[in-house]
N, C-alpha and C. Protein backbone atom coordinates (compact mmCIF):
# COMPACT_ATOMS: atom_id res chain seq x y z
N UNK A 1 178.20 -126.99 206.15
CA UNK A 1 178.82 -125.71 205.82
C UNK A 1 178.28 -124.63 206.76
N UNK A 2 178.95 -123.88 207.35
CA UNK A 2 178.57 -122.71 208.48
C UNK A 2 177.63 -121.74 207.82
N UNK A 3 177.57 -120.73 208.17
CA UNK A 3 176.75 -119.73 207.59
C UNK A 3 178.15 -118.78 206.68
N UNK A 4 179.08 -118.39 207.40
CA UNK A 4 180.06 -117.79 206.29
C UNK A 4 180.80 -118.47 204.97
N UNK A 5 180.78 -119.52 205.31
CA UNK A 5 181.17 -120.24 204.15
C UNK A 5 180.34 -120.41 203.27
N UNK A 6 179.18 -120.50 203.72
CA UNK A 6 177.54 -120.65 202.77
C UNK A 6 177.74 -119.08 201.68
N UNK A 7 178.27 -117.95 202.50
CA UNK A 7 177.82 -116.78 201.54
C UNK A 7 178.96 -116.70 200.63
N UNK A 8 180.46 -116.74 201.46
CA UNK A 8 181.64 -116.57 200.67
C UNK A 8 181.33 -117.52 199.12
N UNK A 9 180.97 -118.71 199.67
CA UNK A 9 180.52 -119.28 197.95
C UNK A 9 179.61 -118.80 197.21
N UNK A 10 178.66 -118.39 198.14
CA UNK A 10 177.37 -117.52 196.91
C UNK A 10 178.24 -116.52 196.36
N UNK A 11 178.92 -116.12 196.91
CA UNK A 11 179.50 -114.52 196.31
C UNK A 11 180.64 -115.31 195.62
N UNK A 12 181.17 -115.70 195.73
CA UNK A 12 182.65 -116.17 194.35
C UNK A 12 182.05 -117.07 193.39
N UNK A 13 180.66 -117.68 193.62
CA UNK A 13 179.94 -118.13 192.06
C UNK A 13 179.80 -117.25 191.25
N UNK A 14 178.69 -116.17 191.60
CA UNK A 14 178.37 -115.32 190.76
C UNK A 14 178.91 -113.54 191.55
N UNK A 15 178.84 -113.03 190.32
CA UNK A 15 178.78 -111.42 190.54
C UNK A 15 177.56 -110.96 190.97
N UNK A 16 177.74 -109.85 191.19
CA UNK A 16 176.57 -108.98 192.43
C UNK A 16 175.34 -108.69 191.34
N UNK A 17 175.46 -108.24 190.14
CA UNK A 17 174.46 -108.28 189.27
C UNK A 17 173.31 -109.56 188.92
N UNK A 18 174.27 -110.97 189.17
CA UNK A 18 173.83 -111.61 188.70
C UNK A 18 173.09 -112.39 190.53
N UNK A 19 173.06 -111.89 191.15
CA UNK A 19 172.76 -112.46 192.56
C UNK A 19 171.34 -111.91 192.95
N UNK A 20 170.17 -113.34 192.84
CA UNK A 20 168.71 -112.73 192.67
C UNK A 20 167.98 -111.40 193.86
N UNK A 21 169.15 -111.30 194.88
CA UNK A 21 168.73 -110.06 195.73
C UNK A 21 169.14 -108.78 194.58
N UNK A 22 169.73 -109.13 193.62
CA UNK A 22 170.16 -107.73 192.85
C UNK A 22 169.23 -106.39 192.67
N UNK A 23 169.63 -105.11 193.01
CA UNK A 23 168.34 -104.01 192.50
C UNK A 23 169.64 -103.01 192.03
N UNK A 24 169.15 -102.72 190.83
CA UNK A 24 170.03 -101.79 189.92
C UNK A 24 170.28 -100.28 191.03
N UNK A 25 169.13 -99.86 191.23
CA UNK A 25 168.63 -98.94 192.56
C UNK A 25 167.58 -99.58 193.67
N UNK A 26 168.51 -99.36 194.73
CA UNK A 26 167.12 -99.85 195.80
C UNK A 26 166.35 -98.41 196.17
N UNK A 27 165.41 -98.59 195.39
CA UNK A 27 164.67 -97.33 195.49
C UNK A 27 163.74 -97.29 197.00
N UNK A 28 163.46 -98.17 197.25
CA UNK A 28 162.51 -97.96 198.48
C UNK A 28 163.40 -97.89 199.95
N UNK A 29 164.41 -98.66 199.97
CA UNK A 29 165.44 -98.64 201.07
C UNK A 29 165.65 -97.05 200.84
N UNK A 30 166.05 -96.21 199.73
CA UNK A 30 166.98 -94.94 199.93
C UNK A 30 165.44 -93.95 200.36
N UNK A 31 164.44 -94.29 200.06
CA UNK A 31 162.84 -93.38 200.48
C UNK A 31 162.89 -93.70 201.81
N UNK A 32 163.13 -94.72 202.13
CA UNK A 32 162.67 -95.11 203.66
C UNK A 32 163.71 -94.18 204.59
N UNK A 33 165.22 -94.30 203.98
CA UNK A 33 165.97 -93.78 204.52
C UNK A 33 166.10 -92.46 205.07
N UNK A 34 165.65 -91.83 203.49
CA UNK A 34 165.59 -90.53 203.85
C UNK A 34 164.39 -89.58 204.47
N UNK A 35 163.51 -90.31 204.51
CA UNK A 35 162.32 -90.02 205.60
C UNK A 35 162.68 -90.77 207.28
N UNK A 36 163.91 -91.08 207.24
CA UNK A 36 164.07 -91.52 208.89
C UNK A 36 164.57 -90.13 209.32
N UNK A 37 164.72 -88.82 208.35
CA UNK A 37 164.92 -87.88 209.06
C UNK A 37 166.47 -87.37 209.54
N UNK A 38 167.53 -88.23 209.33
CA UNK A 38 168.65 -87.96 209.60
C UNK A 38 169.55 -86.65 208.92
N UNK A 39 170.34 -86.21 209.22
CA UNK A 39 171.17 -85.38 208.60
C UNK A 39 172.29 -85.94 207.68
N UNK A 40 172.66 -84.95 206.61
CA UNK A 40 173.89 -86.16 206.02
C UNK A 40 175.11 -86.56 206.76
N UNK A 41 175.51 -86.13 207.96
CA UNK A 41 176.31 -86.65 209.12
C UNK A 41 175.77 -87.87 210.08
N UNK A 42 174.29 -88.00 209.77
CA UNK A 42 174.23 -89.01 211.04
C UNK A 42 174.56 -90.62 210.44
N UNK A 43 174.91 -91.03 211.76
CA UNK A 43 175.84 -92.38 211.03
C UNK A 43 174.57 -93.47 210.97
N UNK A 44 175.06 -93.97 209.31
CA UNK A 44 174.08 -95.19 208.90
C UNK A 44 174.89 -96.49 208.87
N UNK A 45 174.00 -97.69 209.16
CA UNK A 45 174.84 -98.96 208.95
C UNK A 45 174.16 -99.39 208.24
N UNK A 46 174.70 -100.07 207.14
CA UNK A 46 173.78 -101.20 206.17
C UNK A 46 174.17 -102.48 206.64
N UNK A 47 173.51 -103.21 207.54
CA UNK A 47 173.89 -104.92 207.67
C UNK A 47 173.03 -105.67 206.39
N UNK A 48 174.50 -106.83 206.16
CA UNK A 48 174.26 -107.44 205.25
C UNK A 48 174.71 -106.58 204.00
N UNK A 49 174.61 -105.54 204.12
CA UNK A 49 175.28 -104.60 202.65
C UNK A 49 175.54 -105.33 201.54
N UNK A 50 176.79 -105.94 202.23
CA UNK A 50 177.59 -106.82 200.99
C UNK A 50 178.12 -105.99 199.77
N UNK A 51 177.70 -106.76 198.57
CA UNK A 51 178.02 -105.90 197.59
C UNK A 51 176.75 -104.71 196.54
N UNK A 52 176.09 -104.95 197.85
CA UNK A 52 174.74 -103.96 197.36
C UNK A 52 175.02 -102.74 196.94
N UNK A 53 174.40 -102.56 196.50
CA UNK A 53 175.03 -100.86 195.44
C UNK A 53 173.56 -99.52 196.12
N UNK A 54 173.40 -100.03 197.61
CA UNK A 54 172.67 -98.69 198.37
C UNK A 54 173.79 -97.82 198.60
N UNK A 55 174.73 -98.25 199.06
CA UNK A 55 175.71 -97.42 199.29
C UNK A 55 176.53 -96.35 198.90
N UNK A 56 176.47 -96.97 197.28
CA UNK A 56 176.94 -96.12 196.14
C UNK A 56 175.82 -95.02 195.66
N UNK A 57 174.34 -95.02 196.19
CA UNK A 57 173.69 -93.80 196.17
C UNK A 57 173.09 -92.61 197.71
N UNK A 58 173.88 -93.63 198.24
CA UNK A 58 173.80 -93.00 199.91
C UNK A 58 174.90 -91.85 199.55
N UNK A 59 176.26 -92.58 199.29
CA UNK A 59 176.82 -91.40 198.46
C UNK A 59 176.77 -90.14 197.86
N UNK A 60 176.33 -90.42 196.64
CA UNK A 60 175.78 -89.62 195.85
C UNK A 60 174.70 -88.83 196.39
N UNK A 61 174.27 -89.32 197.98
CA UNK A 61 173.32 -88.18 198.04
C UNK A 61 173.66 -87.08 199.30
N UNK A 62 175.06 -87.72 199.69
CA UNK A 62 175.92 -86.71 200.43
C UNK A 62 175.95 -86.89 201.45
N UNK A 63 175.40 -88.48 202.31
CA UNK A 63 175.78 -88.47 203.84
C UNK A 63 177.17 -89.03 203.53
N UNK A 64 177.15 -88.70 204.53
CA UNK A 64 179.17 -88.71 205.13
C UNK A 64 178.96 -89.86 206.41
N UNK A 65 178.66 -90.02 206.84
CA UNK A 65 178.80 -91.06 208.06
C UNK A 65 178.54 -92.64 207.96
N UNK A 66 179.07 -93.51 206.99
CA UNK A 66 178.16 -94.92 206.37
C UNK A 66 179.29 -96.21 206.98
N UNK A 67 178.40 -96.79 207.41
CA UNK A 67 179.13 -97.70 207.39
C UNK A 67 178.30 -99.31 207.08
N UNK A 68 179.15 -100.69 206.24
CA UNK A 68 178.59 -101.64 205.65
C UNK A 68 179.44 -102.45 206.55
N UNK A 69 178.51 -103.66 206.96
CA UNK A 69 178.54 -104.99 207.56
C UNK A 69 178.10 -106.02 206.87
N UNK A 70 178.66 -106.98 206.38
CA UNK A 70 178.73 -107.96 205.60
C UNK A 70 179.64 -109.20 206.14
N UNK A 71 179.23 -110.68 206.35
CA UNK A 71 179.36 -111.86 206.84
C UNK A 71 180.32 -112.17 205.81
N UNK A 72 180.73 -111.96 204.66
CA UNK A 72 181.33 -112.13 203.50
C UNK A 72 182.85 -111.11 202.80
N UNK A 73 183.53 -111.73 203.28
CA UNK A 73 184.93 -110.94 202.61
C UNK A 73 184.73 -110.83 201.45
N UNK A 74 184.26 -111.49 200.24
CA UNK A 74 184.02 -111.68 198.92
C UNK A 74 183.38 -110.42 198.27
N UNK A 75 182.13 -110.11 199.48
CA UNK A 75 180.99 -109.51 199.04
C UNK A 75 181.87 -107.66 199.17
N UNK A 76 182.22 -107.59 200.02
CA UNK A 76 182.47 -106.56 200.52
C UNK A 76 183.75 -105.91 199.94
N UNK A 77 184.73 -106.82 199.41
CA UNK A 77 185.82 -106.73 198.35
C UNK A 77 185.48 -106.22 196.87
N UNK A 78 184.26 -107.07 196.03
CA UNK A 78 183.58 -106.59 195.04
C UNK A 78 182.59 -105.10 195.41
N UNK A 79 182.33 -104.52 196.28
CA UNK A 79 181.77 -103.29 196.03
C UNK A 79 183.12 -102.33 196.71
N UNK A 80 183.88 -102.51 197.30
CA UNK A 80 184.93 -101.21 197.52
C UNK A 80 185.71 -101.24 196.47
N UNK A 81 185.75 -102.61 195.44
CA UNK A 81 186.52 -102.52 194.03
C UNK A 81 185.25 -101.70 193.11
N UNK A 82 184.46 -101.80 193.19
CA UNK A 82 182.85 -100.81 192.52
C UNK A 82 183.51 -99.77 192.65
N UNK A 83 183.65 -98.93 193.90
CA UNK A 83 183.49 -97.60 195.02
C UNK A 83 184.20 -96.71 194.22
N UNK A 84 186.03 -98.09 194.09
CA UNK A 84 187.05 -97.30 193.83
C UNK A 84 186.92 -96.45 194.73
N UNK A 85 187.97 -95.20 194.33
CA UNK A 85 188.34 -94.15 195.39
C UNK A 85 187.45 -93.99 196.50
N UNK A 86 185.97 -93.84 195.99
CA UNK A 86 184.78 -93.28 197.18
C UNK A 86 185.20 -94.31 198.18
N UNK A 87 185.49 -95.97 198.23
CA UNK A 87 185.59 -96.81 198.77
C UNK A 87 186.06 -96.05 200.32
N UNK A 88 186.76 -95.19 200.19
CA UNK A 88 187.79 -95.05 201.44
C UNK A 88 186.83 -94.03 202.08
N UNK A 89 185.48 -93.32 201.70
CA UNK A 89 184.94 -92.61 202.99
C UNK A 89 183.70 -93.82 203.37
N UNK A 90 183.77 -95.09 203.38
CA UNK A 90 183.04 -96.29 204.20
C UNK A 90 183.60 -96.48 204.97
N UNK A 91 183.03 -97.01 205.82
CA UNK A 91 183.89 -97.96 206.83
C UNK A 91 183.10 -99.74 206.49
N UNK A 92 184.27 -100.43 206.12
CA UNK A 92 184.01 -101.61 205.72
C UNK A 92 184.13 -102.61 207.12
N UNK A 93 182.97 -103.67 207.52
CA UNK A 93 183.06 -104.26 208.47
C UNK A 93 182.23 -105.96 208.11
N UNK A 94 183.89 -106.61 208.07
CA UNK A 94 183.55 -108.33 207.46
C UNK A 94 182.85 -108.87 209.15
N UNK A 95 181.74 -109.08 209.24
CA UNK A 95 181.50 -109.78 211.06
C UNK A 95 180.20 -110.53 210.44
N UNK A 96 179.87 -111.14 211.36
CA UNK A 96 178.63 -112.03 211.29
C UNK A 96 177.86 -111.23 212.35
N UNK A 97 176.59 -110.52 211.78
CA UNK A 97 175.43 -109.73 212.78
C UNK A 97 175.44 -110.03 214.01
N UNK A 98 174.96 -111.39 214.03
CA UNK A 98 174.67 -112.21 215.53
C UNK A 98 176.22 -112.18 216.28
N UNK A 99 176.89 -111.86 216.13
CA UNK A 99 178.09 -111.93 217.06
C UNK A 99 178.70 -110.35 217.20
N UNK A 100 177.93 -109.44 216.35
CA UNK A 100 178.51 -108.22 215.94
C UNK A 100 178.56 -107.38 217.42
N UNK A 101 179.70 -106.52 218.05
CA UNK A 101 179.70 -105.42 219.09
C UNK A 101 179.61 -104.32 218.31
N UNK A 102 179.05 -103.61 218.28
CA UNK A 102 178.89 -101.94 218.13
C UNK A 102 180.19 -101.21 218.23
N UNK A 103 181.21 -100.63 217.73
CA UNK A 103 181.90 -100.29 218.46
C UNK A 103 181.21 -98.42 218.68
N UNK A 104 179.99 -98.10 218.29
CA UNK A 104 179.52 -96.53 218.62
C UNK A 104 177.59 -97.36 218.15
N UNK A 105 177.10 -95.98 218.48
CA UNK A 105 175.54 -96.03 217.72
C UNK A 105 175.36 -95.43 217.06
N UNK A 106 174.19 -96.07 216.21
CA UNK A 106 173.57 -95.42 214.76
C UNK A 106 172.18 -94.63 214.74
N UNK A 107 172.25 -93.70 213.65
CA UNK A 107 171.21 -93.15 213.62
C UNK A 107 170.06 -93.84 213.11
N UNK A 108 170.55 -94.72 211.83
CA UNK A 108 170.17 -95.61 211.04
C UNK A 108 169.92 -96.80 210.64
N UNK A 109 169.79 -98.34 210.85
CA UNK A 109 169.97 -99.43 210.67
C UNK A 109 169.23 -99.85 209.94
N UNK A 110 169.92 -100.42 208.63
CA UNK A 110 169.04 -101.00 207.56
C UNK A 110 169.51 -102.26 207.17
N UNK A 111 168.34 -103.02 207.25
CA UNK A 111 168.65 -104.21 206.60
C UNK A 111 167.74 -104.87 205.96
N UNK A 112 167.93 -105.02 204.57
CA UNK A 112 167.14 -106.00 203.49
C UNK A 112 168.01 -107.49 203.37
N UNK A 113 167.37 -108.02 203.56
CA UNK A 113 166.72 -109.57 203.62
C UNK A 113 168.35 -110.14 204.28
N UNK A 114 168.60 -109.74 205.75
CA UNK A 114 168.81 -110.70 206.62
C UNK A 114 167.94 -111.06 207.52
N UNK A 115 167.30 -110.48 207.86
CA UNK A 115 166.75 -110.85 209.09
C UNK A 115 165.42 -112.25 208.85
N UNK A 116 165.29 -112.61 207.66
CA UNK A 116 164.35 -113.61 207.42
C UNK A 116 165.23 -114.77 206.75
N UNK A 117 166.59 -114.59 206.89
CA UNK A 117 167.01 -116.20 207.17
C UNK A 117 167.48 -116.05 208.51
N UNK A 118 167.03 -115.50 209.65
CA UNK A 118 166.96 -115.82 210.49
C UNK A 118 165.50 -116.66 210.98
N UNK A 119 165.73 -118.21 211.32
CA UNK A 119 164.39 -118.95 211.32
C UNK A 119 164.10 -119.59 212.76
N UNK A 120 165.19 -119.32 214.22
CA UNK A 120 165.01 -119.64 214.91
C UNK A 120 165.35 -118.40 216.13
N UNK A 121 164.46 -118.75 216.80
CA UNK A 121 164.07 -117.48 218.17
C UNK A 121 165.64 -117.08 219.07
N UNK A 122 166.12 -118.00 219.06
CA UNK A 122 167.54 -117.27 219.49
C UNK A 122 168.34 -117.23 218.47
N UNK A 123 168.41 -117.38 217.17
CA UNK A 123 169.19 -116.43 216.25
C UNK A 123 168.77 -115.28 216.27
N UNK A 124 166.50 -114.89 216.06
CA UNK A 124 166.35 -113.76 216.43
C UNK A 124 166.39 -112.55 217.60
N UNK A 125 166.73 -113.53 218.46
CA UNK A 125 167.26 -112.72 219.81
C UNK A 125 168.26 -112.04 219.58
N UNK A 126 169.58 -113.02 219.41
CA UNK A 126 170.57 -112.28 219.37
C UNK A 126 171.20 -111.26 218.18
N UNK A 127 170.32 -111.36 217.35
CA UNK A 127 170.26 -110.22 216.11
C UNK A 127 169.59 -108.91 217.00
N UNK A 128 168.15 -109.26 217.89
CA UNK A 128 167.78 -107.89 218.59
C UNK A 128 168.41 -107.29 219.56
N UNK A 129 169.46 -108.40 219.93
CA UNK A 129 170.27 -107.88 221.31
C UNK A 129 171.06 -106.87 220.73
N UNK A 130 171.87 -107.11 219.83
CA UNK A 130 172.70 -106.28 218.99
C UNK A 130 171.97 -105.14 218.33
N UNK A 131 170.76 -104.89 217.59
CA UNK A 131 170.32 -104.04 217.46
C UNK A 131 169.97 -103.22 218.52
N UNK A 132 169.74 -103.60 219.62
CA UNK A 132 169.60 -102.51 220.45
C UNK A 132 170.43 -101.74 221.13
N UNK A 133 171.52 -102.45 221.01
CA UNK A 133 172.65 -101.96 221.40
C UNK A 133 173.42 -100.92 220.45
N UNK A 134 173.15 -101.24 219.38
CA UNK A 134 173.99 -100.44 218.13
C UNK A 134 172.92 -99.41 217.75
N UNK A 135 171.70 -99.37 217.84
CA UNK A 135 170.56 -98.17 217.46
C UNK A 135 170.59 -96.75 218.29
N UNK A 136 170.79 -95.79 218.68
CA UNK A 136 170.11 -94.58 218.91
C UNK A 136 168.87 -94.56 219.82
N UNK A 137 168.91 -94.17 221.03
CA UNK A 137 167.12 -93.96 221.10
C UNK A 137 166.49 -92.56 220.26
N UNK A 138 165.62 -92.87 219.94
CA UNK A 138 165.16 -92.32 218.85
C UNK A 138 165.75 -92.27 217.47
N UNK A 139 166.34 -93.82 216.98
CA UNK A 139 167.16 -93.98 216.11
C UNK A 139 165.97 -94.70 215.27
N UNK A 140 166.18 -95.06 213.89
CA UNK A 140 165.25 -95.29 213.23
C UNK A 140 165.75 -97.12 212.44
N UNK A 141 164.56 -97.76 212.22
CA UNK A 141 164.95 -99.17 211.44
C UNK A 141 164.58 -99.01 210.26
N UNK A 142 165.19 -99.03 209.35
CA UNK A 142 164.60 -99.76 207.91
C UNK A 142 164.95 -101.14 207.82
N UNK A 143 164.11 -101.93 207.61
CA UNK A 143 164.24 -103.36 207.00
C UNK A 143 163.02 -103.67 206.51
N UNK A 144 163.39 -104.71 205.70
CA UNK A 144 162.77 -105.38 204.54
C UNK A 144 163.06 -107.10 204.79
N UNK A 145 161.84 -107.59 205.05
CA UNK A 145 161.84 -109.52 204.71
C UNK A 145 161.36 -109.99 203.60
N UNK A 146 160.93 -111.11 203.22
CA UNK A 146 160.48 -111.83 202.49
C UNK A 146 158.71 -111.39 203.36
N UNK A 147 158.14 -111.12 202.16
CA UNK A 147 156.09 -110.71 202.74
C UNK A 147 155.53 -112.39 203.26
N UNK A 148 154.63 -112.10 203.47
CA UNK A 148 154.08 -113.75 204.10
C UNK A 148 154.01 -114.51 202.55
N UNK A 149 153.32 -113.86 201.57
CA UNK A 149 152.95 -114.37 200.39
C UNK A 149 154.66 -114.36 199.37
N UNK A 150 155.55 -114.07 200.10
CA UNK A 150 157.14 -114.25 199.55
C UNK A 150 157.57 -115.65 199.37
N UNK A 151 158.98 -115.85 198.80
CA UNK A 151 159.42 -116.97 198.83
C UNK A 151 159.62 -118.00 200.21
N UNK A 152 159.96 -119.34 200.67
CA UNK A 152 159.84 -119.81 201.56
C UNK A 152 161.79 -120.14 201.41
N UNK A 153 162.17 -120.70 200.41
CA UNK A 153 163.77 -120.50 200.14
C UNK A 153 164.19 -119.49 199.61
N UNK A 154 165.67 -119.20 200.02
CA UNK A 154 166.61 -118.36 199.28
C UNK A 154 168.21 -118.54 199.26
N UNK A 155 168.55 -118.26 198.00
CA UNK A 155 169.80 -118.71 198.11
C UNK A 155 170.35 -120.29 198.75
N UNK A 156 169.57 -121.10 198.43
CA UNK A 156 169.99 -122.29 199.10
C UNK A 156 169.49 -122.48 200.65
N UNK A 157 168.62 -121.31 200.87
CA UNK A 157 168.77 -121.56 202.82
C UNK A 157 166.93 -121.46 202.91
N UNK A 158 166.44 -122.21 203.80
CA UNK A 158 164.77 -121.71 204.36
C UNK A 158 164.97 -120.10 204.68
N UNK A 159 163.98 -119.57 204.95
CA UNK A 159 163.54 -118.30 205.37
C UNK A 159 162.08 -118.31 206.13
N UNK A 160 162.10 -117.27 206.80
CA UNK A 160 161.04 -116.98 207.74
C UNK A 160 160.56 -115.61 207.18
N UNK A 161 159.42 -115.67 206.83
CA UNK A 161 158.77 -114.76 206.31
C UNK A 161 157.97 -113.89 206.90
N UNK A 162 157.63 -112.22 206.98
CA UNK A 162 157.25 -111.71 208.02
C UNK A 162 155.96 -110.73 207.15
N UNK A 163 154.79 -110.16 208.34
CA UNK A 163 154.63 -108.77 208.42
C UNK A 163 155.15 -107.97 209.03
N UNK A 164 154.44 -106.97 209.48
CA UNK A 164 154.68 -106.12 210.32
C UNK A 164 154.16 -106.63 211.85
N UNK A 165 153.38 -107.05 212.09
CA UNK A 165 153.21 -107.84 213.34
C UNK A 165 154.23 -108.49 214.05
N UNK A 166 154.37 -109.87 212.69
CA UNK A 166 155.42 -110.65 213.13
C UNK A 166 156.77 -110.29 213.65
N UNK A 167 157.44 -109.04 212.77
CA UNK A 167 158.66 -108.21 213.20
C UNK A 167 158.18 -107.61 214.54
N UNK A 168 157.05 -107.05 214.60
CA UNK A 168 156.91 -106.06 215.45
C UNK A 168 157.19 -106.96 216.85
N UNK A 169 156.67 -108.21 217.30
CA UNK A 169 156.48 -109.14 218.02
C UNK A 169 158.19 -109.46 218.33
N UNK A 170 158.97 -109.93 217.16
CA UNK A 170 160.38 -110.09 217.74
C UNK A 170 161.08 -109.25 218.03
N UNK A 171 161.04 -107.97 217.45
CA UNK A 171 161.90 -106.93 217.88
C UNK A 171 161.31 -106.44 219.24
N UNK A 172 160.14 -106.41 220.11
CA UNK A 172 159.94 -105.71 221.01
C UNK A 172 159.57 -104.31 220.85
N UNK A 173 158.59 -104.50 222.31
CA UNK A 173 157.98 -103.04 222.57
C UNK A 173 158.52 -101.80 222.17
N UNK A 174 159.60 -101.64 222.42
CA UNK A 174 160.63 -100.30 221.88
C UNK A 174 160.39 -100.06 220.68
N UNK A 175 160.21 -100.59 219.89
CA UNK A 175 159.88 -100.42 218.09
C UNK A 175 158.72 -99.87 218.10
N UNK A 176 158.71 -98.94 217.21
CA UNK A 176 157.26 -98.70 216.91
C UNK A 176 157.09 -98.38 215.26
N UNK A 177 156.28 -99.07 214.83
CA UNK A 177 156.09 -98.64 213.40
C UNK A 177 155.42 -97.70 212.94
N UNK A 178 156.44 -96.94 211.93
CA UNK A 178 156.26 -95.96 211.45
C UNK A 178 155.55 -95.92 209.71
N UNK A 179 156.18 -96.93 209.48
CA UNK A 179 155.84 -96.88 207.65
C UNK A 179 156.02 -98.58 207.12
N UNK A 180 154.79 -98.68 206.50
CA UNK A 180 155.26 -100.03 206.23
C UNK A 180 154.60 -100.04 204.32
N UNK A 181 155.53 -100.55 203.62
CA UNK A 181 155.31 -101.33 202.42
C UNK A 181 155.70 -102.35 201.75
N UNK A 182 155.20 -102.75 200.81
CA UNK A 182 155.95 -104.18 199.81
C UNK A 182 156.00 -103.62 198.31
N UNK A 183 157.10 -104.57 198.22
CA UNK A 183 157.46 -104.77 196.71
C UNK A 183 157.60 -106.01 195.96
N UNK A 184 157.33 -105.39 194.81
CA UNK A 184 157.77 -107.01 193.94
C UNK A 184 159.13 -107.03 193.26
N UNK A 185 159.81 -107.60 193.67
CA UNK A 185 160.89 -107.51 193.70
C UNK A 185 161.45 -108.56 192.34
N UNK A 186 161.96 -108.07 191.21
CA UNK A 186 162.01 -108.95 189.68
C UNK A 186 164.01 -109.20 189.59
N UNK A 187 164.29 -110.55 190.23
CA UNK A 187 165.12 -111.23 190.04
C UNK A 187 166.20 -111.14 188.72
N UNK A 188 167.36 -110.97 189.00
CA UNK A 188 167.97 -110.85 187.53
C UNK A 188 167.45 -112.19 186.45
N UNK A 189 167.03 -113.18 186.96
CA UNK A 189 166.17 -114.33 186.49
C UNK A 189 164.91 -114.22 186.04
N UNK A 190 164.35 -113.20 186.24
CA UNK A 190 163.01 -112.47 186.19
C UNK A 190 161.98 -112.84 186.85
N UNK A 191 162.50 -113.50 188.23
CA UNK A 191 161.41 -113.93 188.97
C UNK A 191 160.94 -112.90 190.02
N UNK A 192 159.61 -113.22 189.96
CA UNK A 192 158.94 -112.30 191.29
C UNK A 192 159.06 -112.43 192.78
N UNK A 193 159.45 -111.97 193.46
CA UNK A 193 160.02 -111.94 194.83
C UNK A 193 158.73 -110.98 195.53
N UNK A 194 157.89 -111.28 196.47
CA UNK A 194 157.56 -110.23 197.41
C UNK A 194 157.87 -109.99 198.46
N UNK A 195 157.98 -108.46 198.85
CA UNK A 195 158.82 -108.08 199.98
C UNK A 195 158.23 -107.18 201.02
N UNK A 196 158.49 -107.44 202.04
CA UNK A 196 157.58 -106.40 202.87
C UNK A 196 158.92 -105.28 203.62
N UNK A 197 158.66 -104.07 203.17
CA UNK A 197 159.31 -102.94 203.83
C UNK A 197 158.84 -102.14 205.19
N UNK A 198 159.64 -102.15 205.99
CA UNK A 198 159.40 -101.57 207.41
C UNK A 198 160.28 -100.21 208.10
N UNK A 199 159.80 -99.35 208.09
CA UNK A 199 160.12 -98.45 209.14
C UNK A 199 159.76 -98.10 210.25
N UNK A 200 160.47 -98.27 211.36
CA UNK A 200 160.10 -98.47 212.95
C UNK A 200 161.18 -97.36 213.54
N UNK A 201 160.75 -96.43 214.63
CA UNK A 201 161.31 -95.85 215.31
C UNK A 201 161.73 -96.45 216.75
N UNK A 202 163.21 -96.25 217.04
CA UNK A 202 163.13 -96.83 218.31
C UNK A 202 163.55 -95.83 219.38
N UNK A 203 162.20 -96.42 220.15
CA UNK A 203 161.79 -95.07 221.74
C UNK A 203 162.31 -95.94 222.92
């Protein structure tokens, strides 16, 4: 099974509530965010978004410029049916990261837990090729992996588990870290997940 077919089924098993990345509020993604300093015009991308509900308080907190990337038609169908009306000031984008063109740059790039099922050096290449291309200089990263002491599976797939080193090492010199934390992250299953959060400026 490819990698899109792998998610389109995670997402038409269960609903977004019931999917163990679930956070009622991602409270630390929207802190990280809003200490990257942007204006509510500067344009954010959520890769991987899906049917994550950051979006629906990116909203609510009045940027205007958002846009969600998601590998999954499924995923991305169930939160603009969420959005309703708001749905139409997103820009919705079904692509797979690693193949993704930019069509402009961001102020913003956030991503919780793709980048650690990425487990081999040229998947992580070409995830950084694209980030660098789609970032801002002096544009800012939020992401979040699985912590070293995190899970080793997810969702059916291995994962590569990071610090801040380890990221710092694949993304390249240009990154520089700015803020780093973890969470424990409690599964609609009630399992404990640890997570390591990263903010990196890129110069």
């Amino acid at each position: 099974m490819n990698t899109r077919d792998h998610w389109e089924t995670a997402y038409a098993a269960r609903h977004a509530d019931e999917q163990s990345w679930f956070q009622k509020k991602p409270e630390r993604s929207l802190a990280m965010i809003r200490r990257a300093g942007g204006d509510a015009d500067s344009p954010i991308i959520d890769v991987g978004g899906g049917a994550s509900n950051l979006v629906d308080f990116l909203l609510d907190e009045a940027y205007e410029d958002l846009t969600v990337l998601d590998i999954s038609a499924t995923a991305i169908d169930e939160a603009r049916q969420r959005l309703g009306n708001r749905a139409s000031r997103v820009q919705w984008l079904q692509q797979d990261v690693l193949t993704f063109v930019p069509p402009r740059q961001y102020a913003v790039w956030h991503d919780r837990a793709v980048f650690h099922f990425l487990t081999g050096e040229q998947d992580q290449r070409l995830y950084t090729d694209v980030l660098r291309c789609a970032l801002q200089t002096g544009g800012q990263l939020v992401i979040a992996t699985f912590a070293p002491d995190g899970p080793t599976v997810c969702s059916g797939l291995d994962v590569m588990r990071h610090d801040a080193a380890s990221l710092g090492r694949a993304l390249g010199d240009r990154f520089h870290l700015e803020e780093e934390a973890t969470e424990d992250h409690i599964t609609p299953a009630g399992r404990s997940q640890r997570f390591g959060y990263y903010r990196f400026n890129y110069g």
